[in-house]
PDB file of N, CA and C in Angstrom:
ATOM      1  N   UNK A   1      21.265   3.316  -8.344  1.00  0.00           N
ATOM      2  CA  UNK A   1      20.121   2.446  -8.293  1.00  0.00           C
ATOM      3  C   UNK A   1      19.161   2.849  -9.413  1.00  0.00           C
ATOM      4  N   UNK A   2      18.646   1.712  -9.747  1.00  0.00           N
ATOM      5  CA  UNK A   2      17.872   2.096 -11.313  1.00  0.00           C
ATOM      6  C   UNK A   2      16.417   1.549 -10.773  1.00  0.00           C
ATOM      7  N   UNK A   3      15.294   2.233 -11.225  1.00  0.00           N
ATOM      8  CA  UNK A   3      13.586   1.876 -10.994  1.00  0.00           C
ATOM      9  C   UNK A   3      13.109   1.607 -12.347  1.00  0.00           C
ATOM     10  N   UNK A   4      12.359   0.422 -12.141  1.00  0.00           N
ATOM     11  CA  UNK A   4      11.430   0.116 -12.834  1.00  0.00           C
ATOM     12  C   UNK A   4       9.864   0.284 -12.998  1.00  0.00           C
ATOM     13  N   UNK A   5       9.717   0.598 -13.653  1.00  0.00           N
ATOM     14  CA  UNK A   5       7.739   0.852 -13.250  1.00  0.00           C
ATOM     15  C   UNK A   5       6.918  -0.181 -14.179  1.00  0.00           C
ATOM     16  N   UNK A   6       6.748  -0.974 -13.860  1.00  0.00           N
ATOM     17  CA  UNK A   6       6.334  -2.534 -13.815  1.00  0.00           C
ATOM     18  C   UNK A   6       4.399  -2.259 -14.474  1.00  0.00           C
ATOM     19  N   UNK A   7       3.992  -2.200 -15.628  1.00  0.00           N
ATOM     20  CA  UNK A   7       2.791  -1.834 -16.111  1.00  0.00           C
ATOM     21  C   UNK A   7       2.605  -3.445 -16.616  1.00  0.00           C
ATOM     22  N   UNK A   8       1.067  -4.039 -16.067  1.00  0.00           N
ATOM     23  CA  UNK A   8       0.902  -5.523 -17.170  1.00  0.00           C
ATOM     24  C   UNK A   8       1.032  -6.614 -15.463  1.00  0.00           C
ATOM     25  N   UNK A   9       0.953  -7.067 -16.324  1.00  0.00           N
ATOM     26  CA  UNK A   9       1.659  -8.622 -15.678  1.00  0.00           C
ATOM     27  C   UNK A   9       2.489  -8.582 -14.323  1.00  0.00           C
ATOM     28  N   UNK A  10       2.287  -8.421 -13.138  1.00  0.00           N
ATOM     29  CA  UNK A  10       2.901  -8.597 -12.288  1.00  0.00           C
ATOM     30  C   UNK A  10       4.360  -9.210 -12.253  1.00  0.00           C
ATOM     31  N   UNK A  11       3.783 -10.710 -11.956  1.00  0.00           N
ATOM     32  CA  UNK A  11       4.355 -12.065 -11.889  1.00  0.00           C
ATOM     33  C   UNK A  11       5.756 -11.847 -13.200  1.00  0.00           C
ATOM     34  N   UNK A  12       4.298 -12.085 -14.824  1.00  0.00           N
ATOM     35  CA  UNK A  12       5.501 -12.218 -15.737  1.00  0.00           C
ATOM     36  C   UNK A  12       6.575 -10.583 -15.824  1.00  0.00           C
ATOM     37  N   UNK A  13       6.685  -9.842 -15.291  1.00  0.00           N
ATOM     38  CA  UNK A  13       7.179  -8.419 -15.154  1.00  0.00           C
ATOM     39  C   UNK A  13       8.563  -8.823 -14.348  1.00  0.00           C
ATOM     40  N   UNK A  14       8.160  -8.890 -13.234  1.00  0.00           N
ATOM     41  CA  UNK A  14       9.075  -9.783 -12.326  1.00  0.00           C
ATOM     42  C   UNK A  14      10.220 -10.295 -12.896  1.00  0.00           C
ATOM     43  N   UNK A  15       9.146 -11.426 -13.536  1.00  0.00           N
ATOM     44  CA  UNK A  15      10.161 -13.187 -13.922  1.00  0.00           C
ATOM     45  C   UNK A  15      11.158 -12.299 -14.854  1.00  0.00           C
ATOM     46  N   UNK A  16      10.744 -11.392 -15.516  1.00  0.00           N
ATOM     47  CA  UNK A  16      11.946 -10.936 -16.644  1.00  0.00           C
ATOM     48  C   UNK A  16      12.803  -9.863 -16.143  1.00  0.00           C
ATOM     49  N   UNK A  17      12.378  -9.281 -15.045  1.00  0.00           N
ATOM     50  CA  UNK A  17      13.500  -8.807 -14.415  1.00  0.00           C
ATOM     51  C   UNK A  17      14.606  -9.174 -13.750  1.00  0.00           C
ATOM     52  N   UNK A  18      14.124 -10.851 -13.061  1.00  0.00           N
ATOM     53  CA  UNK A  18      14.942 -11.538 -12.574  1.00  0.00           C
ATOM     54  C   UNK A  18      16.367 -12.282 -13.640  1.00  0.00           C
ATOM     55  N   UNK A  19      15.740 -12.163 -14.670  1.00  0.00           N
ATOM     56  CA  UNK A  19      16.335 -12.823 -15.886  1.00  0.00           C
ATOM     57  C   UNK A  19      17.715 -11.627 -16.142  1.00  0.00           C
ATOM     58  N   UNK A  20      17.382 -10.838 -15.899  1.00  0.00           N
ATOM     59  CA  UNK A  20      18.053  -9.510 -16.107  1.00  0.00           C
ATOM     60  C   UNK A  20      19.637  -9.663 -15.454  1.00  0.00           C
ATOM     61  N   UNK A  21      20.959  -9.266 -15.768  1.00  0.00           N
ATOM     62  CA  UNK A  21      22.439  -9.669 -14.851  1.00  0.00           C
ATOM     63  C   UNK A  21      22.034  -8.415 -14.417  1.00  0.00           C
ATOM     64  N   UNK A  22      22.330  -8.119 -12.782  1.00  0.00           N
ATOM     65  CA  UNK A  22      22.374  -7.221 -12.271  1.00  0.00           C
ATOM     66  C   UNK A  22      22.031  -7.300 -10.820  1.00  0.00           C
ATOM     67  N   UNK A  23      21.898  -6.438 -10.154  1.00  0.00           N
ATOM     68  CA  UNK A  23      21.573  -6.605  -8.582  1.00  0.00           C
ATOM     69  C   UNK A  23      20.221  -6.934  -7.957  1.00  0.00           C
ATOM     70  N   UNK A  24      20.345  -7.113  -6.622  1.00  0.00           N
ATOM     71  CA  UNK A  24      19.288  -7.866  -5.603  1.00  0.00           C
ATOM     72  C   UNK A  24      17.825  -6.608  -6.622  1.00  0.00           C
ATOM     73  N   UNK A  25      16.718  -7.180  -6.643  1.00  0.00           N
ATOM     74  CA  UNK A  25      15.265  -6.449  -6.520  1.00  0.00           C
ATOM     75  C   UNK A  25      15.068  -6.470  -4.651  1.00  0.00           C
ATOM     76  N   UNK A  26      14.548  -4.834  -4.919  1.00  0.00           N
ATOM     77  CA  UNK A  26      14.417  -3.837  -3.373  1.00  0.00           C
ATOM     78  C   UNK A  26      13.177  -2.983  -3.692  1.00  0.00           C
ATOM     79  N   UNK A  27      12.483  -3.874  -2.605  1.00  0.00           N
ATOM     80  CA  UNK A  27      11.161  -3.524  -2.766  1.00  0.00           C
ATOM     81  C   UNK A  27      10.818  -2.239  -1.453  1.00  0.00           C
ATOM     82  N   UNK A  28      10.899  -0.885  -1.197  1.00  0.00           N
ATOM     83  CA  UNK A  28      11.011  -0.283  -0.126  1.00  0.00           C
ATOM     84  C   UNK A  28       9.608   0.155   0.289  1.00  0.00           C
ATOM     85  N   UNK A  29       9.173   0.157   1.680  1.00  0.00           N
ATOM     86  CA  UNK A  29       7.795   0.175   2.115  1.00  0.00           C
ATOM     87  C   UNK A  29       6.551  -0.031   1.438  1.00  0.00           C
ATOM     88  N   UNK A  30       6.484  -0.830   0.953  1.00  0.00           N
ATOM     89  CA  UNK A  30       5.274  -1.737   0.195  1.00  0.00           C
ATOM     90  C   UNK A  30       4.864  -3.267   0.489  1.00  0.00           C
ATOM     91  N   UNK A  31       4.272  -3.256   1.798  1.00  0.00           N
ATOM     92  CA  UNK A  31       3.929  -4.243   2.144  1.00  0.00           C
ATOM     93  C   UNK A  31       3.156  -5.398   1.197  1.00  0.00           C
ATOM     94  N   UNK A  32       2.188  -4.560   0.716  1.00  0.00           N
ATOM     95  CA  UNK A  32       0.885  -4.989  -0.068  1.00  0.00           C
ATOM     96  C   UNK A  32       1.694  -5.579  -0.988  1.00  0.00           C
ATOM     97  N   UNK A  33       2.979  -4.798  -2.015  1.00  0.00           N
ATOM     98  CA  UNK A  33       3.445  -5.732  -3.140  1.00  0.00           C
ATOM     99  C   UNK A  33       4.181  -6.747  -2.203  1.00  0.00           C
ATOM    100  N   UNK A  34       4.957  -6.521  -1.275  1.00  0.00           N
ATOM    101  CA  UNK A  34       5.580  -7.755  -1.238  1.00  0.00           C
ATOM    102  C   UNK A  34       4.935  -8.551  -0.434  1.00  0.00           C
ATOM    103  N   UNK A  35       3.610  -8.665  -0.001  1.00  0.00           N
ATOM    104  CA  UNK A  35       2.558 -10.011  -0.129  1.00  0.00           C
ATOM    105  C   UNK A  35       2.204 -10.708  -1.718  1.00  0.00           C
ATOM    106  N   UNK A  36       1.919  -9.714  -2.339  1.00  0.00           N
ATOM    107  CA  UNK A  36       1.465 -10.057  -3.462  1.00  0.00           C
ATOM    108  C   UNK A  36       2.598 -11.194  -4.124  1.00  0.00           C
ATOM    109  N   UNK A  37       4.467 -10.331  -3.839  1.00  0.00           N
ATOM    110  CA  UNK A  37       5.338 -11.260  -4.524  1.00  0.00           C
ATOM    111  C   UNK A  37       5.289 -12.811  -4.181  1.00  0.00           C
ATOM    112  N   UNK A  38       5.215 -12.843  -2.737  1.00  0.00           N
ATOM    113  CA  UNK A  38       5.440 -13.813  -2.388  1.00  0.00           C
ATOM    114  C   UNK A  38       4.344 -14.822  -2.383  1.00  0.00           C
ATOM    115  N   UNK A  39       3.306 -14.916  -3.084  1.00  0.00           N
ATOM    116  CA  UNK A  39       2.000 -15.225  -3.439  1.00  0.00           C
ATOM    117  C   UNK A  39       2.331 -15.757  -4.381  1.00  0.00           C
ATOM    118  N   UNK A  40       2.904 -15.108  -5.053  1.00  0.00           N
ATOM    119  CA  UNK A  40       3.462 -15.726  -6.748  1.00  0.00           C
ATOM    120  C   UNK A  40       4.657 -16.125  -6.541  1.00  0.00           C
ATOM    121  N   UNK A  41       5.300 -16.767  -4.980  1.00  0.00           N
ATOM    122  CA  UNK A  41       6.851 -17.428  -5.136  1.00  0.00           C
ATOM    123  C   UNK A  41       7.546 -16.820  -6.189  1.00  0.00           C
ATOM    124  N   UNK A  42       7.827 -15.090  -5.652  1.00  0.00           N
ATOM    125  CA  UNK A  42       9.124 -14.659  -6.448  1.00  0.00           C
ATOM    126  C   UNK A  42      10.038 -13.815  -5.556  1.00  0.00           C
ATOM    127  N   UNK A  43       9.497 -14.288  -4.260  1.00  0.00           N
ATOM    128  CA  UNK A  43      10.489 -13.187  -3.163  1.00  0.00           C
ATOM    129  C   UNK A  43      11.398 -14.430  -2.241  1.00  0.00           C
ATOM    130  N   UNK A  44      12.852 -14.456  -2.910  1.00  0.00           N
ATOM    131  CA  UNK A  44      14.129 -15.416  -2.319  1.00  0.00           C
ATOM    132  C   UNK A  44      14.171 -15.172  -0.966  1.00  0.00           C
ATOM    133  N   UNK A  45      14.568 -13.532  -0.503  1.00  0.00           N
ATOM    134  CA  UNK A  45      15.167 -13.244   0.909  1.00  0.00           C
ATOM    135  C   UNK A  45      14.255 -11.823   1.672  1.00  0.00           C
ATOM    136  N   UNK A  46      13.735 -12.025   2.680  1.00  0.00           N
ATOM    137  CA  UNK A  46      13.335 -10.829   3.231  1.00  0.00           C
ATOM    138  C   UNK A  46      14.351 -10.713   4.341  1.00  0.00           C
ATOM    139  N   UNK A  47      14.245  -9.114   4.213  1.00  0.00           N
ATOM    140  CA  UNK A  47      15.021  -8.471   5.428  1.00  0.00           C
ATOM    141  C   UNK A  47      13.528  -7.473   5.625  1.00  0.00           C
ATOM    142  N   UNK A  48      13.123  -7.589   7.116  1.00  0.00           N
ATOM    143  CA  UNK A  48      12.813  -6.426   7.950  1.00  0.00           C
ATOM    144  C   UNK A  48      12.697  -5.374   8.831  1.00  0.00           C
ATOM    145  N   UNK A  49      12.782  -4.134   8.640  1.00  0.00           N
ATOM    146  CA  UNK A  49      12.936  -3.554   9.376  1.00  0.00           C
ATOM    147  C   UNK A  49      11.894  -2.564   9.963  1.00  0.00           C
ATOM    148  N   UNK A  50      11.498  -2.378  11.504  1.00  0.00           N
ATOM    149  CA  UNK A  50      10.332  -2.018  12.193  1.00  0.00           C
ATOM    150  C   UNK A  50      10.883  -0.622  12.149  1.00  0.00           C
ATOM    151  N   UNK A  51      10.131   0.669  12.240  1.00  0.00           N
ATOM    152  CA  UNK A  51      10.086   2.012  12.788  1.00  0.00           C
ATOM    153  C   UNK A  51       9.411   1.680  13.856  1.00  0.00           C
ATOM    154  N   UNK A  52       9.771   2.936  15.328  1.00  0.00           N
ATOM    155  CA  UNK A  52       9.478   2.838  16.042  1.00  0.00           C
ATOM    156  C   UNK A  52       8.715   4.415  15.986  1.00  0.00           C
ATOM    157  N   UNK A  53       7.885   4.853  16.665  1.00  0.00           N
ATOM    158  CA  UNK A  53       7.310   5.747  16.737  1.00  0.00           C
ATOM    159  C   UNK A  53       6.889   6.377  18.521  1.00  0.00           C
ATOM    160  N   UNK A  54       7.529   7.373  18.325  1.00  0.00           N
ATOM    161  CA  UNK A  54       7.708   7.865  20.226  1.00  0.00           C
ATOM    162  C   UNK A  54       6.380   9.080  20.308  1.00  0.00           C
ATOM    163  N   UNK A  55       5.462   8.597  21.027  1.00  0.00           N
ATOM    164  CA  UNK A  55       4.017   9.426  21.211  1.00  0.00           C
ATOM    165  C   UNK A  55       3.849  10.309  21.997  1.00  0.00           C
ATOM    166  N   UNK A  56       5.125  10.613  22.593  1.00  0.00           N
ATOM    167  CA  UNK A  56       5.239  11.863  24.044  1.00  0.00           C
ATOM    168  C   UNK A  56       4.717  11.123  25.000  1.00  0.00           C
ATOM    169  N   UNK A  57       4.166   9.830  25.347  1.00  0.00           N
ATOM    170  CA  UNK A  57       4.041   9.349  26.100  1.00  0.00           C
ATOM    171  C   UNK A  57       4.397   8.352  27.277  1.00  0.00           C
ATOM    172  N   UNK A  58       6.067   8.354  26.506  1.00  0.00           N
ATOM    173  CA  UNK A  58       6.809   7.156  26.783  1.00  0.00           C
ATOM    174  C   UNK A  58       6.075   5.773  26.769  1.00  0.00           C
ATOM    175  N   UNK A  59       5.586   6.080  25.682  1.00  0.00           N
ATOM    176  CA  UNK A  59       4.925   4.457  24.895  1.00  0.00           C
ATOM    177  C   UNK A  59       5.516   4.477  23.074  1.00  0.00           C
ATOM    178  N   UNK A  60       5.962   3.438  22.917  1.00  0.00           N
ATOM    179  CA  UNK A  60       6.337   3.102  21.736  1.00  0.00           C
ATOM    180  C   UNK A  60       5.600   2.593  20.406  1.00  0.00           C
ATOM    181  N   UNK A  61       5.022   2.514  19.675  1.00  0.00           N
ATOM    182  CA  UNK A  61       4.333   2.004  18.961  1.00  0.00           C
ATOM    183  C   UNK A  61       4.628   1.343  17.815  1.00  0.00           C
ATOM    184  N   UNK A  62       5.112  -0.175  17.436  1.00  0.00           N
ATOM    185  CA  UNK A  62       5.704  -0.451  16.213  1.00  0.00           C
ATOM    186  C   UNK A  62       4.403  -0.758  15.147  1.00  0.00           C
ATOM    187  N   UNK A  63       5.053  -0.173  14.206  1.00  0.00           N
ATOM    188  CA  UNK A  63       4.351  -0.603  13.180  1.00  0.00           C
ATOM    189  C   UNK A  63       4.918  -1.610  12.343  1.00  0.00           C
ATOM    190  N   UNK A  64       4.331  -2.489  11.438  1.00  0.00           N
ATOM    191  CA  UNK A  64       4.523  -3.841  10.991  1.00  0.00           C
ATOM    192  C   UNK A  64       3.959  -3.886   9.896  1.00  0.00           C
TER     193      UNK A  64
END
């Protein structure tokens, strides 16, 4: 897996990565950007996944 560090232009940063032959963009625990992507209609497919968090209390707490 290869990272990019995206300086400038969001959006146009993006658009030219998409342009790029190569695999899915994986955005991992960054909510905030991937509001932002999808603001600028550049996010195709979300997958989510919740952690659960066990408090010794036998109460669960998801975060979102």
């Amino acid at each position: 897996m290869d990272a990019t560090l995206i300086q400038g232009d969001l959006k146009e940063e993006v658009l030219n990565l998409k342009e790029q032959p190569g695999s899915n963009i994986l955005v991992l625990g960054s909510g905030e950007l991937v509001r932002t992507l999808m603001k600028h209609d550049l996010v195709e497919r979300v997958f989510r996944h919740d952690l659960s968090v066990y408090t010794g209390k036998w109460k669960a707490f998801v975060y979102r």
